[in-house]
C-alpha atoms as a PDB file:
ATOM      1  CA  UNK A   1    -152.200 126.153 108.546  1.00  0.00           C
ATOM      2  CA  UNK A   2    -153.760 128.675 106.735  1.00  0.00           C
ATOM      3  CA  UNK A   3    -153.484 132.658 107.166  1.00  0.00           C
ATOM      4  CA  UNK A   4    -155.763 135.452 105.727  1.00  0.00           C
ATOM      5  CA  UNK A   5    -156.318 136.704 102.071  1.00  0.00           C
ATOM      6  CA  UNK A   6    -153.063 138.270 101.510  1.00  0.00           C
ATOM      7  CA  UNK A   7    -151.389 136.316 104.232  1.00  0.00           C
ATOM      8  CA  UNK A   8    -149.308 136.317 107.262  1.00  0.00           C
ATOM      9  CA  UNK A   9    -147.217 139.580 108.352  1.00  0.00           C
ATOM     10  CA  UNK A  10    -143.849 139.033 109.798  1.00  0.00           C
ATOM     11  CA  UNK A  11    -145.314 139.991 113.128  1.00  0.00           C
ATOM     12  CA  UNK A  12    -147.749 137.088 113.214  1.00  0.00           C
ATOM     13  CA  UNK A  13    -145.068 134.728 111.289  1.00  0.00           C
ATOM     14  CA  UNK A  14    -143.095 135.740 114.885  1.00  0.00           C
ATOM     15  CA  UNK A  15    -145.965 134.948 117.013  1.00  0.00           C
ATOM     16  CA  UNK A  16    -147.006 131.652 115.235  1.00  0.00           C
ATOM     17  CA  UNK A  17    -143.193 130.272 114.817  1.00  0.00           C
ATOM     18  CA  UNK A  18    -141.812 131.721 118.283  1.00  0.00           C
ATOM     19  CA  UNK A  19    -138.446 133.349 116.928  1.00  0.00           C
ATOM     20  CA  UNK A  20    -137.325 137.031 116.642  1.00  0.00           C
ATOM     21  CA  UNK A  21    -138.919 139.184 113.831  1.00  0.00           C
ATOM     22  CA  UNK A  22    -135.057 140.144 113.298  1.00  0.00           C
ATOM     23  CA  UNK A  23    -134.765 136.360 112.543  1.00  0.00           C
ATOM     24  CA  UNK A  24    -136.868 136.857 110.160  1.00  0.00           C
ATOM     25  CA  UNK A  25    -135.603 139.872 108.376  1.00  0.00           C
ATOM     26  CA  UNK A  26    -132.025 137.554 108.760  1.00  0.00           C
ATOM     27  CA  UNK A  27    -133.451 134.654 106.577  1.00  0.00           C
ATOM     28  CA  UNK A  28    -134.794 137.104 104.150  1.00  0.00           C
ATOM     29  CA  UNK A  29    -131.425 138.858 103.666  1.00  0.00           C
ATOM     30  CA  UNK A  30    -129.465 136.051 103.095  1.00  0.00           C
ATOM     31  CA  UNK A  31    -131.865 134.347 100.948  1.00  0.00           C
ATOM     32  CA  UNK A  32    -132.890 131.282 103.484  1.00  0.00           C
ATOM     33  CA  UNK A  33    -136.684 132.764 103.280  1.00  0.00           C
ATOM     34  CA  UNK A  34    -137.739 135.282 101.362  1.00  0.00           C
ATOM     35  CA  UNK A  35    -141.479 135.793 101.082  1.00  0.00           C
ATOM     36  CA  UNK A  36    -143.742 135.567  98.924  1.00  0.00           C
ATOM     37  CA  UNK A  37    -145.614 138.667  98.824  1.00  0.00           C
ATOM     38  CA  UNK A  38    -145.753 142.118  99.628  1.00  0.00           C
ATOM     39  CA  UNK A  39    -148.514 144.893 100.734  1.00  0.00           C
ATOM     40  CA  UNK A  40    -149.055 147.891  98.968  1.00  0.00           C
ATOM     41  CA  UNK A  41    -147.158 149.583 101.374  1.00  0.00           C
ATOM     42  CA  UNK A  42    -144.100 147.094 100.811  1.00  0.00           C
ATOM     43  CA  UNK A  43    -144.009 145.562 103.993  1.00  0.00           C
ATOM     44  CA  UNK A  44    -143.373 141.054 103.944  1.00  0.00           C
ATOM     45  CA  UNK A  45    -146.188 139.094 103.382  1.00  0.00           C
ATOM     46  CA  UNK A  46    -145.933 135.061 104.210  1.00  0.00           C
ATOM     47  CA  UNK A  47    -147.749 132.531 102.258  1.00  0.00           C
ATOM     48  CA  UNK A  48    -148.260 129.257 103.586  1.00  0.00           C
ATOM     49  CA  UNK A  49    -145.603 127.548 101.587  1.00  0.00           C
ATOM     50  CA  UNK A  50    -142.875 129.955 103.283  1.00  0.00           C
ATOM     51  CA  UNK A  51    -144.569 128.804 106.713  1.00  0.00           C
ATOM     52  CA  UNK A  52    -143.655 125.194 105.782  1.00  0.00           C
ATOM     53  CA  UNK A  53    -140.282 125.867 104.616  1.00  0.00           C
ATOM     54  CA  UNK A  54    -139.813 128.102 108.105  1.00  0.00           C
ATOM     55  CA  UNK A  55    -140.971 124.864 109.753  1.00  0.00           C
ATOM     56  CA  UNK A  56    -138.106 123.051 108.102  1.00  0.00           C
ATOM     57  CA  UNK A  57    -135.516 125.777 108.689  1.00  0.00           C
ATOM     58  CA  UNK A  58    -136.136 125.929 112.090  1.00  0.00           C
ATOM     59  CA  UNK A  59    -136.356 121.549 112.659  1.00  0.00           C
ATOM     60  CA  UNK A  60    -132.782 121.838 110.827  1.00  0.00           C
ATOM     61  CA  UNK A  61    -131.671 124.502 112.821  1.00  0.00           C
ATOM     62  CA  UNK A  62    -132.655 122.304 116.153  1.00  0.00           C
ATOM     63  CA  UNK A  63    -130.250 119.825 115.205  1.00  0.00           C
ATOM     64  CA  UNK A  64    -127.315 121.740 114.855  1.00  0.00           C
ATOM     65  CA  UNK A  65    -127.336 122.322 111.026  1.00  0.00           C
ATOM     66  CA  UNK A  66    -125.633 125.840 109.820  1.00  0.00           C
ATOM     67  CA  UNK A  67    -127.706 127.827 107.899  1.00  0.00           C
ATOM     68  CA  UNK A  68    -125.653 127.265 104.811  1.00  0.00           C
ATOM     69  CA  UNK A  69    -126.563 123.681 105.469  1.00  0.00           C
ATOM     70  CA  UNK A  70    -129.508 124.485 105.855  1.00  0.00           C
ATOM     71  CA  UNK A  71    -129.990 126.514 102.473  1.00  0.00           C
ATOM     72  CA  UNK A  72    -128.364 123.370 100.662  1.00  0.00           C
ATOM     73  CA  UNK A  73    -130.826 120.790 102.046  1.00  0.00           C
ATOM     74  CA  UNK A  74    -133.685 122.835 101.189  1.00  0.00           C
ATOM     75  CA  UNK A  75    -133.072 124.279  97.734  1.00  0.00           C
ATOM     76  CA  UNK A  76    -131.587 120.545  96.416  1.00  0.00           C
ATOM     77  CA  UNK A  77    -133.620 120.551  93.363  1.00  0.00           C
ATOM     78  CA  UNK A  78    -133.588 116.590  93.606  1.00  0.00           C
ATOM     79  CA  UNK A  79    -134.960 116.848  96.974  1.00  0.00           C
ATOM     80  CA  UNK A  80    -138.417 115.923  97.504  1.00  0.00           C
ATOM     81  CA  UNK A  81    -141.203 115.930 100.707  1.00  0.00           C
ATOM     82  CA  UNK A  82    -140.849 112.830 100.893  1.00  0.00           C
ATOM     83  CA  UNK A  83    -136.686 112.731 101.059  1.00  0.00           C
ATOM     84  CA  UNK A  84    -136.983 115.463 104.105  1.00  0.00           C
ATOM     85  CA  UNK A  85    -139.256 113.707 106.489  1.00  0.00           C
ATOM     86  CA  UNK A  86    -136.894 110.333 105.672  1.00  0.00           C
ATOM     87  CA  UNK A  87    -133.925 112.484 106.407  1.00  0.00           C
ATOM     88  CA  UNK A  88    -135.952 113.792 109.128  1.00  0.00           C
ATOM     89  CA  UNK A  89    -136.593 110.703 110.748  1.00  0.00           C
ATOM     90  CA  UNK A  90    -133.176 109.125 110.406  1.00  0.00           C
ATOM     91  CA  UNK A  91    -131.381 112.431 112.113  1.00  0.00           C
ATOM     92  CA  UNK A  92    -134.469 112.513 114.965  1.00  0.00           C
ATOM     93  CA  UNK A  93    -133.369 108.837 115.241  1.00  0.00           C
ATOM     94  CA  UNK A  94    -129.493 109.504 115.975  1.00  0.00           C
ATOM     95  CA  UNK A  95    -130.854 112.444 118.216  1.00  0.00           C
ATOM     96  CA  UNK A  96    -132.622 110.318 120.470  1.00  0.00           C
ATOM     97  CA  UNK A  97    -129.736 107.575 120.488  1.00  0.00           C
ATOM     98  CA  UNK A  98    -127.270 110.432 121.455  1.00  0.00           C
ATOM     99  CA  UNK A  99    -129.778 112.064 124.335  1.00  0.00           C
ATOM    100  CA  UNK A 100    -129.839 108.759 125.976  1.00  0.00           C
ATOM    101  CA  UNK A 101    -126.382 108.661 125.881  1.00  0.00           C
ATOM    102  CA  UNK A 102    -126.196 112.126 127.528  1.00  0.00           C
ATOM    103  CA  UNK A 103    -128.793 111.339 130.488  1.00  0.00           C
ATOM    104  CA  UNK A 104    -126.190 108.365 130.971  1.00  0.00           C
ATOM    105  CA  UNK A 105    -123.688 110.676 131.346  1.00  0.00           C
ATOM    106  CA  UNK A 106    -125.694 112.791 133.326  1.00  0.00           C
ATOM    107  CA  UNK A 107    -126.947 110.512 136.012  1.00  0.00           C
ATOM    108  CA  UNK A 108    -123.084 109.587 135.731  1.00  0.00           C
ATOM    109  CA  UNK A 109    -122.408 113.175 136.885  1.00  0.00           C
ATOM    110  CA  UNK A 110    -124.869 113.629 139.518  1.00  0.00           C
ATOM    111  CA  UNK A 111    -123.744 110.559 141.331  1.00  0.00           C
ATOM    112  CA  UNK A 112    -120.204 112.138 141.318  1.00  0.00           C
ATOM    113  CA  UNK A 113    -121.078 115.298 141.878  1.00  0.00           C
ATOM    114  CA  UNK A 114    -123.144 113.548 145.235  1.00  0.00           C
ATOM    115  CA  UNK A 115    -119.507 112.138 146.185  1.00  0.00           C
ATOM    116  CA  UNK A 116    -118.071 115.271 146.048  1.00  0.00           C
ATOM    117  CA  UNK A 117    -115.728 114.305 142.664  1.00  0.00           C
ATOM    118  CA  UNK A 118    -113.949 116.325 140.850  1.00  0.00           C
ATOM    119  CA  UNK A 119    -113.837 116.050 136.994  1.00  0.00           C
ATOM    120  CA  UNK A 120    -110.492 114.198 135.808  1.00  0.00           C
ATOM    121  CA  UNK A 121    -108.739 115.675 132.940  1.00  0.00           C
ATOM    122  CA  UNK A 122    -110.310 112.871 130.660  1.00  0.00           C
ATOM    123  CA  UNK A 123    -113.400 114.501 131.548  1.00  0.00           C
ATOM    124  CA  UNK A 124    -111.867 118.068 130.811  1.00  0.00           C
ATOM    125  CA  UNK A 125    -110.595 117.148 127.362  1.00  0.00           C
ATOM    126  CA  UNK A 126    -114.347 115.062 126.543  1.00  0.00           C
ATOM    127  CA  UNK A 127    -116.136 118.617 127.929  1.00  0.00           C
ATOM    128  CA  UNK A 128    -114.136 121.215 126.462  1.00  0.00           C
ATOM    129  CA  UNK A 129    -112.753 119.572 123.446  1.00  0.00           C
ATOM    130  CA  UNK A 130    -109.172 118.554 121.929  1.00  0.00           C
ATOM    131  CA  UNK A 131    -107.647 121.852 122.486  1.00  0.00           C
ATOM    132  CA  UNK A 132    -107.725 121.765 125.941  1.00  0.00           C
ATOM    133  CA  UNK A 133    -104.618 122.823 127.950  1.00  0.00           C
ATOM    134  CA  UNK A 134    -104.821 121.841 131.646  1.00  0.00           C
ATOM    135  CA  UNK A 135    -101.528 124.697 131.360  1.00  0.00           C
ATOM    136  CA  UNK A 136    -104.292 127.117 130.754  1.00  0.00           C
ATOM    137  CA  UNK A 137    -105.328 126.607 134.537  1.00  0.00           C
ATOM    138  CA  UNK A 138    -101.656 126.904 135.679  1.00  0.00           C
ATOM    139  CA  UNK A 139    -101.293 129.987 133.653  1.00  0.00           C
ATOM    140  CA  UNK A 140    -104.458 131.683 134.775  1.00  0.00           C
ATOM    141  CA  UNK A 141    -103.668 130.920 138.449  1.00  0.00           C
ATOM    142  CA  UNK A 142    -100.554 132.641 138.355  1.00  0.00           C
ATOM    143  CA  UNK A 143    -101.743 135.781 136.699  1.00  0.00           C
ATOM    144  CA  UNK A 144    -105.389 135.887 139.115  1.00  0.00           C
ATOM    145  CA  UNK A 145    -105.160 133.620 141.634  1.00  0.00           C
ATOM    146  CA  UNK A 146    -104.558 136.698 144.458  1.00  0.00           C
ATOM    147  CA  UNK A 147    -107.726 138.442 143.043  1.00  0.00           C
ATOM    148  CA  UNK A 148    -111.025 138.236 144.864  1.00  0.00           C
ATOM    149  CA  UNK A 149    -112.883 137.106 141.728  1.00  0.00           C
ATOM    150  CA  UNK A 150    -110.151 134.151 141.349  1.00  0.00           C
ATOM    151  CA  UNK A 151    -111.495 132.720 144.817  1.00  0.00           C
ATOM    152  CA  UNK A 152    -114.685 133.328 143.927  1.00  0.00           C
ATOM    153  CA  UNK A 153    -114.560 131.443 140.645  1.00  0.00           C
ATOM    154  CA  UNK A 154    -112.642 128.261 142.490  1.00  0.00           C
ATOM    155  CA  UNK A 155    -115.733 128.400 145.280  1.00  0.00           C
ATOM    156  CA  UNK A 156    -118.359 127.887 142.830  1.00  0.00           C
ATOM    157  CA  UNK A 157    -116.607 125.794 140.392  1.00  0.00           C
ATOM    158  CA  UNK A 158    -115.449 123.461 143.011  1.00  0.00           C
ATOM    159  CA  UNK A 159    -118.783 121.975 143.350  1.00  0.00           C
ATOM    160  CA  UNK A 160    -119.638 122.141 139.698  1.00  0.00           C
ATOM    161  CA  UNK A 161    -120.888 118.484 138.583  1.00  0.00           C
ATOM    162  CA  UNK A 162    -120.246 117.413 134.612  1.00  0.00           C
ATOM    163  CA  UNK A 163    -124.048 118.498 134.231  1.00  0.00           C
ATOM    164  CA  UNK A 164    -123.220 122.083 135.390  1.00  0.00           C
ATOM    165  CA  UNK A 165    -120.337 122.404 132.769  1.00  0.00           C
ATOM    166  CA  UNK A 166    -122.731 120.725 129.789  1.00  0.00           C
ATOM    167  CA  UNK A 167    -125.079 123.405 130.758  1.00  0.00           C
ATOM    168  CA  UNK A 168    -122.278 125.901 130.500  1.00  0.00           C
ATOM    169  CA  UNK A 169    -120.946 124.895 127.181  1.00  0.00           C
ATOM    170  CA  UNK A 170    -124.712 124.839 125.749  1.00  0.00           C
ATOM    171  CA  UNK A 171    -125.897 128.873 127.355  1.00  0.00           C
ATOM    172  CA  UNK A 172    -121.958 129.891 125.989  1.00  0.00           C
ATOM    173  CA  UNK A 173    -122.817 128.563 122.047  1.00  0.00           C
ATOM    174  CA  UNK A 174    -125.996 130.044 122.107  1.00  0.00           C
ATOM    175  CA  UNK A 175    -124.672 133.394 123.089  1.00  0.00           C
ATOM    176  CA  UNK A 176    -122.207 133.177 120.955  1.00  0.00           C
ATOM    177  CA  UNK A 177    -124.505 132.374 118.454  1.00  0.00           C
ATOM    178  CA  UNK A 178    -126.733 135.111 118.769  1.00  0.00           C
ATOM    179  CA  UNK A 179    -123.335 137.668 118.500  1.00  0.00           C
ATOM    180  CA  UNK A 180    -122.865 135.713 115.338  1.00  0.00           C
ATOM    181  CA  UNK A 181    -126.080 136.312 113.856  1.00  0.00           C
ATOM    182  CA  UNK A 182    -126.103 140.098 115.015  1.00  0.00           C
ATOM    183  CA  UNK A 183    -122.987 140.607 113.057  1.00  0.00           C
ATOM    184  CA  UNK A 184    -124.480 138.626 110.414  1.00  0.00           C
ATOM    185  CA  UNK A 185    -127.153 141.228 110.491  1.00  0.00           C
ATOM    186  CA  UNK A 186    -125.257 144.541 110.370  1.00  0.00           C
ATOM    187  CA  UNK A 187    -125.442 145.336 113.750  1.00  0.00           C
ATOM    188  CA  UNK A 188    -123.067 147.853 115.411  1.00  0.00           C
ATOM    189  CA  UNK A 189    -121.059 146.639 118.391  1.00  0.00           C
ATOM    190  CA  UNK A 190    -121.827 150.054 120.155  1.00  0.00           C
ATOM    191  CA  UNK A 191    -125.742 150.213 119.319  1.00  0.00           C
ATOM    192  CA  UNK A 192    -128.342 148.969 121.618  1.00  0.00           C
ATOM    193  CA  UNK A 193    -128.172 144.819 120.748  1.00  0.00           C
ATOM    194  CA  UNK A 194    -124.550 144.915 120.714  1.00  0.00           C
ATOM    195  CA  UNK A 195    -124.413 146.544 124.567  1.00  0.00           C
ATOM    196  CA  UNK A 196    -127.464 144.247 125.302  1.00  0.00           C
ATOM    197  CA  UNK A 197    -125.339 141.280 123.833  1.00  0.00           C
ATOM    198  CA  UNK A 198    -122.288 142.185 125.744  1.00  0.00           C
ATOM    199  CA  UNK A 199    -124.125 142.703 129.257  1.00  0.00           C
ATOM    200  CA  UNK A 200    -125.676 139.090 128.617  1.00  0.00           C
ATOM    201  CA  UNK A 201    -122.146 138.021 128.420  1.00  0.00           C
ATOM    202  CA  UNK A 202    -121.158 139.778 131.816  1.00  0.00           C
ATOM    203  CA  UNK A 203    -124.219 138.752 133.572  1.00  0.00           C
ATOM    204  CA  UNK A 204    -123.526 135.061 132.236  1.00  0.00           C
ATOM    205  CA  UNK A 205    -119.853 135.436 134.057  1.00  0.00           C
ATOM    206  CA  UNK A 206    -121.558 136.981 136.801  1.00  0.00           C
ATOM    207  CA  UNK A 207    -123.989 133.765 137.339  1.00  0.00           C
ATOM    208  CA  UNK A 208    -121.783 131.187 136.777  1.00  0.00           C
ATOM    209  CA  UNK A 209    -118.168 132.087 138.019  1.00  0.00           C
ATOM    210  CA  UNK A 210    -118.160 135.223 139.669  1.00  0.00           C
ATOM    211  CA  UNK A 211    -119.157 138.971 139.955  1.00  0.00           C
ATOM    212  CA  UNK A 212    -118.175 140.376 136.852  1.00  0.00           C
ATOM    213  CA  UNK A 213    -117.663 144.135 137.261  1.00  0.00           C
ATOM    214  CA  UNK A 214    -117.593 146.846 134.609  1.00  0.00           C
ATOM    215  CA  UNK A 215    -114.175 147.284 135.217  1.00  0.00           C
ATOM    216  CA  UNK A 216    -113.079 143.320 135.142  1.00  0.00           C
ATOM    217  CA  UNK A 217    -115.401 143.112 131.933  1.00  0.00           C
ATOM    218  CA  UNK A 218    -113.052 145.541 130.367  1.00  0.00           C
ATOM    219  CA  UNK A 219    -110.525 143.635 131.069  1.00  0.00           C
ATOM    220  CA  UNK A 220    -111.442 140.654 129.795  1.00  0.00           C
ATOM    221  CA  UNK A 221    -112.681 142.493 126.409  1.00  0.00           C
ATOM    222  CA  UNK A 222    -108.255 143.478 126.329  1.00  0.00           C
ATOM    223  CA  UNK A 223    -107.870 140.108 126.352  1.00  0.00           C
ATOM    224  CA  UNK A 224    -109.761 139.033 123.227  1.00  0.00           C
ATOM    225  CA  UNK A 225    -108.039 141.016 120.825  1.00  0.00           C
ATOM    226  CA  UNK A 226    -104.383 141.332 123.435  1.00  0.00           C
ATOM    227  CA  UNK A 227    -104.208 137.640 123.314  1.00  0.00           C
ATOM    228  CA  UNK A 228    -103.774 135.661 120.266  1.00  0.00           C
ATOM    229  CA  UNK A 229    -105.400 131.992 121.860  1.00  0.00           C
ATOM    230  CA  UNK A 230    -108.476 134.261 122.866  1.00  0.00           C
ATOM    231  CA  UNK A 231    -108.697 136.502 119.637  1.00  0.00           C
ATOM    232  CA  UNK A 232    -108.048 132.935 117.636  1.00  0.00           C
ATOM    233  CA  UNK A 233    -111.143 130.822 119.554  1.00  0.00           C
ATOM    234  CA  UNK A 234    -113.775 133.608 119.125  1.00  0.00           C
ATOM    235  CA  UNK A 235    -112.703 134.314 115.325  1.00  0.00           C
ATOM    236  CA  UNK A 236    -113.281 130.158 115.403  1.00  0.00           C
ATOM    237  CA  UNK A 237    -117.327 131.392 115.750  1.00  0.00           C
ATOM    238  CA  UNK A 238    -117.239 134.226 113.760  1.00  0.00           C
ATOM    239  CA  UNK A 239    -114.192 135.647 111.684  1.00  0.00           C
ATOM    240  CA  UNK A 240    -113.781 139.289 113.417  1.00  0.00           C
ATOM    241  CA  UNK A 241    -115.995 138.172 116.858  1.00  0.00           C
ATOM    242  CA  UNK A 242    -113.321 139.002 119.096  1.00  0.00           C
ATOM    243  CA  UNK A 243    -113.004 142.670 118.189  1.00  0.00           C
ATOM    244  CA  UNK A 244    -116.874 142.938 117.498  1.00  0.00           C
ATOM    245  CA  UNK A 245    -117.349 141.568 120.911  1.00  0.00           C
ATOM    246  CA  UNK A 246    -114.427 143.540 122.355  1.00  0.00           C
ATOM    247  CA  UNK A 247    -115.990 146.572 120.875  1.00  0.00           C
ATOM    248  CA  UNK A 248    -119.508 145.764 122.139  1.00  0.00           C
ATOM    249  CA  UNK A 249    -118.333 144.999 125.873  1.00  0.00           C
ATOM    250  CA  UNK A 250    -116.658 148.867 126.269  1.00  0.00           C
ATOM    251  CA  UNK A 251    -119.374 150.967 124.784  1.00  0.00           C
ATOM    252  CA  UNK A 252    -121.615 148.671 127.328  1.00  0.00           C
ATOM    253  CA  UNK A 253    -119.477 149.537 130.213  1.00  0.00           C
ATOM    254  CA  UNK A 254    -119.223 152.815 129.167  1.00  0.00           C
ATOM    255  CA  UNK A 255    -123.272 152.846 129.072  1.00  0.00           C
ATOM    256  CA  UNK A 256    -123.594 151.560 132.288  1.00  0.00           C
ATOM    257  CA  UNK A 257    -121.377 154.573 133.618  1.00  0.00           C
ATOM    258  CA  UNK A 258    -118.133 152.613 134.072  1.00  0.00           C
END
């Protein structure tokens, strides 16, 4: 592709690539893309080589690679081109053997979730991964089961199919990967993307369990830094998450008036 004299501003880099232009400003900070010019007036300019090596960021980044991963791959001084579109092809490759896999599964899930099945706890442990506690459910039923959002949350996820809880897992790493990157960022907990962050996170309780309040939100935020197991899998994401998050879920509440 080719852009203008001076070449592309990180508006149009936005536009052409389809992310954020605080992605953007991200990569530059940590040194994943940098460009490779600069107006009078100081503001990025992209040439066409950052372009391609956005284009390889982002392929990388679609197949689960870290940024630090990421960063490796692309500034291995004894990688060439050529040794990227090989690499390329052999991880596209896996990707495609392991999606078939997971439309097996799926079709696997619809016909059970057509017979009314519940998952079995092999299914719980292949889902939610090795530390999974069928206690936990015990545990939580005892402290909430009397509450309305407790017999909410058993309604819906009743008739949840594997497929519903895939989708689950994938819309709860990608918000927590966005909270990563906005503390990655700088961004305060209590200014407008943290709140926005944190309401995502009640409205995604709110669609898939049950109706989140304000209040219950608040109490859920207690739990993330009150309860080791909870502070312990967030910090897993992002080391301080649970208290950024914590933070970010309050001054969002107290936002909304709650």
């Amino acid at each position: 592709m080719s852009g203008g004299t001076d070449g592309y501003s990180v508006g149009d880099v936005a536009r052409i690539a389809k992310v954020t232009v605080r992605t953007l400003h991200h990569y530059d900070q940590i040194g994943l893309l940098s460009p490779g010019g600069r107006t009078a007036a100081g503001y990025r300019l992209y040439q066409d080589r950052d372009l391609d090596r956005l284009q390889q960021i982002l392929f990388y980044r679609a197949l689960g690679f870290s940024l630090d991963e990421v960063a490796a791959i692309l500034d291995d001084p004894q990688s060439r081109p050529r040794d990227h579109l090989r690499r390329q092809h052999a991880l596209l490759k896996e990707q495609i053997r392991k999606l078939e896999e997971l439309a097996e599964a799926v079709e696997h899930a619809m016909e059970a979730e057509k017979m009314g099945i519940q998952l079995t706890a092999e299914e719980k442990f292949e889902l939610f991964g090795p530390d999974y506690d069928e206690a936990w459910e015990q545990e939580a039923e005892q402290r909430w089961g009397d509450t309305d959002a407790w017999k909410q949350s058993q309604q819906r996820t009743g008739s949840y199919s594997k497929e519903d809880w895939q989708r689950i897992q994938i819309e709860t790493a990608a918000l927590n990967e966005r909270i990563a990157a906005a503390m990655a960022a700088g961004e305060a907990p209590d200014g407008e993307a943290g709140m926005d962050l944190a309401e995502q996170h009640r409205q995604h309780i709110c669609e898939n369990f049950y109706d989140c309040t304000y209040e219950i939100h608040r109490g859920i935020a207690s739990l993330y830094v009150g309860d080791p197991r909870f502070t312990a899998n967030l910090d897993k994401v992002a080391p301080g998450m649970a208290q950024w998050l914590h933070d970010a879920m309050l001054a969002n509440a107290t936002r909304a008036g709650h």
